[in-house]
C-alpha atoms as a PDB file:
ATOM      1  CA  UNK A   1     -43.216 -39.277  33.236  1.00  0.00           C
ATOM      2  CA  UNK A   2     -45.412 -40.882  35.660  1.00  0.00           C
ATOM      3  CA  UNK A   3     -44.147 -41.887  39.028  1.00  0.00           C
ATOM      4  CA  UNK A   4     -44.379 -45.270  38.575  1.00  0.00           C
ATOM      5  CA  UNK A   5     -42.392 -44.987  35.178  1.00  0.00           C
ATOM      6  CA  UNK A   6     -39.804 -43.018  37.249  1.00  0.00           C
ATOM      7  CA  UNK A   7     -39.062 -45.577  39.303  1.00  0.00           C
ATOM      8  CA  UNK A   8     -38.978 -48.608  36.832  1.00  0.00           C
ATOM      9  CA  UNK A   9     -36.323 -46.691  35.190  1.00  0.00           C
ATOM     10  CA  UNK A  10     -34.311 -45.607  38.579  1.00  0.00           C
ATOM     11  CA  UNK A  11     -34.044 -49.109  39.351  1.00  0.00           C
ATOM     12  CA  UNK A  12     -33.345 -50.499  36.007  1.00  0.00           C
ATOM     13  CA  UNK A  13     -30.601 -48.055  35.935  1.00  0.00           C
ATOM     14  CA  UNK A  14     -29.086 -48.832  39.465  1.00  0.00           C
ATOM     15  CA  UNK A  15     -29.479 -52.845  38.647  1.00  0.00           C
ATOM     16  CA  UNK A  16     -27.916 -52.989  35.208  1.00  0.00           C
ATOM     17  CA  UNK A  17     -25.764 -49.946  35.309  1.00  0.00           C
ATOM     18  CA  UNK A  18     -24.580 -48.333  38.363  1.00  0.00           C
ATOM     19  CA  UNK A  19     -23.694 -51.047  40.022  1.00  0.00           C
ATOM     20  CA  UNK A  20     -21.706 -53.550  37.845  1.00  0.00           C
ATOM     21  CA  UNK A  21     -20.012 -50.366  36.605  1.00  0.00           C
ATOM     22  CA  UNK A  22     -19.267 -49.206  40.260  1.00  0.00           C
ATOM     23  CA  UNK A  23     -18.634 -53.204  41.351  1.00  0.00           C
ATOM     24  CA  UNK A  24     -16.078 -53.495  38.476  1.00  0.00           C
ATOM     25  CA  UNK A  25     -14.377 -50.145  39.124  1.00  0.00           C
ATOM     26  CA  UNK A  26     -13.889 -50.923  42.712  1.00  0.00           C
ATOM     27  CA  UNK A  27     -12.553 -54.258  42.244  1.00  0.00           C
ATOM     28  CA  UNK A  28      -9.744 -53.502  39.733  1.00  0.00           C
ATOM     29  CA  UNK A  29      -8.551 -50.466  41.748  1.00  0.00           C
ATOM     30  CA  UNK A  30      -8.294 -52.723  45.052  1.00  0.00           C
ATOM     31  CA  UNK A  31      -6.407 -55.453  42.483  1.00  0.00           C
ATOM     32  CA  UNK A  32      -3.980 -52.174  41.353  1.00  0.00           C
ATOM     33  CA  UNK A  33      -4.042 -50.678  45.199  1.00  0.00           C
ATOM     34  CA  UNK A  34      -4.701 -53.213  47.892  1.00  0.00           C
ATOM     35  CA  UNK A  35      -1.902 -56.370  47.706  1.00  0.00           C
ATOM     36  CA  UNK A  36       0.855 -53.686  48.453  1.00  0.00           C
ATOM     37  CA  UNK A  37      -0.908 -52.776  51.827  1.00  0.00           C
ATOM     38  CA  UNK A  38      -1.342 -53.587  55.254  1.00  0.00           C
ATOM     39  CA  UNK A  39      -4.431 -55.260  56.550  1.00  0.00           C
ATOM     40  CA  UNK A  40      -6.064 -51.497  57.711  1.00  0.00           C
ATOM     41  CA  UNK A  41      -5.642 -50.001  55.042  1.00  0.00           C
ATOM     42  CA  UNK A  42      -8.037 -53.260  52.996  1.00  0.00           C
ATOM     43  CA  UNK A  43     -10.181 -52.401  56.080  1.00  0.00           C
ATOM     44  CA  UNK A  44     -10.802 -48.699  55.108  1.00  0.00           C
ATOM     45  CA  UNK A  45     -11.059 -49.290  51.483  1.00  0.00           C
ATOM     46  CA  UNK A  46     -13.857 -51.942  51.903  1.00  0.00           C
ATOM     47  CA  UNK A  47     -15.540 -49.675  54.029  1.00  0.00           C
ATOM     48  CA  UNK A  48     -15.478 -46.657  51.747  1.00  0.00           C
ATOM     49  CA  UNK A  49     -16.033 -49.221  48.668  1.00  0.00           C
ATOM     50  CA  UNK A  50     -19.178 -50.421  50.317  1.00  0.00           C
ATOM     51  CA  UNK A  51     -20.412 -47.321  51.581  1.00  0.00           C
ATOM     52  CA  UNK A  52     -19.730 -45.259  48.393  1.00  0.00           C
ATOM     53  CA  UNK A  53     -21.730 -46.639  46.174  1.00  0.00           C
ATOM     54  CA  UNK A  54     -25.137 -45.569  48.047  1.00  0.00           C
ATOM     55  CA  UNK A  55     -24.384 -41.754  47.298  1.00  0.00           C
ATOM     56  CA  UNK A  56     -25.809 -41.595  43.629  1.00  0.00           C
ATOM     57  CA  UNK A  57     -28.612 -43.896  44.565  1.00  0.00           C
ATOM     58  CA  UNK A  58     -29.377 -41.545  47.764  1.00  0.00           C
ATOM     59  CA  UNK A  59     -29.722 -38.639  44.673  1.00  0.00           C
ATOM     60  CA  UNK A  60     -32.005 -40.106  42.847  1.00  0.00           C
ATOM     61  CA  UNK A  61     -34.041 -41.445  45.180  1.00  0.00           C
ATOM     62  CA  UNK A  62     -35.577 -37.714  45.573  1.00  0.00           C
ATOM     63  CA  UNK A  63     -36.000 -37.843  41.699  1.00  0.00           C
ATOM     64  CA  UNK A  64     -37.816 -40.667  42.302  1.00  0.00           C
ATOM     65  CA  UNK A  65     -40.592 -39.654  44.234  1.00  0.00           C
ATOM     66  CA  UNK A  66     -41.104 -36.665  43.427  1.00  0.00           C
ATOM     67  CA  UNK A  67     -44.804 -35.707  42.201  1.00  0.00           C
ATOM     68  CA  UNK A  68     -45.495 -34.847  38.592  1.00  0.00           C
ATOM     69  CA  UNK A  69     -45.171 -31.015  38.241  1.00  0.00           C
ATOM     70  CA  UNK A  70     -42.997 -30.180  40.436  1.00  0.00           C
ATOM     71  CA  UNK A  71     -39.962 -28.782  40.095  1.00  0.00           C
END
């Protein structure tokens, strides 16, 4: 696949995948979790929620740009 086809697809994937499925995820386990809590506990959940999501993104990124024919 050529690098540029790598990255259509990595972001195509993140756009209309990863992130309405992690956005929807996150928001019906803080509807389940969050009204019973205190105000620092919302804080640290946020934080987590928003930080989170960036890990399989940071993993593919590498896929990304890698060269053809390398391993």
């Amino acid at each position: 696949m050529t690098p540029r086809g790598k990255k259509l697809l990595a972001t195509l994937l993140i756009v209309l995948v990863w992130l309405p499925v992690y956005a929807l995820f996150v928001m019906g386990l803080a509807v389940h979790v969050l009204p019973r809590n205190v105000w620092y506990v919302s804080l640290l959940f946020y934080a987590l929620a928003g930080t989170l999501w960036t890990i399989p993104i940071g993993l593919a990124l590498p896929w990304m740009y890698r060269e053809p024919g390398k391993p």
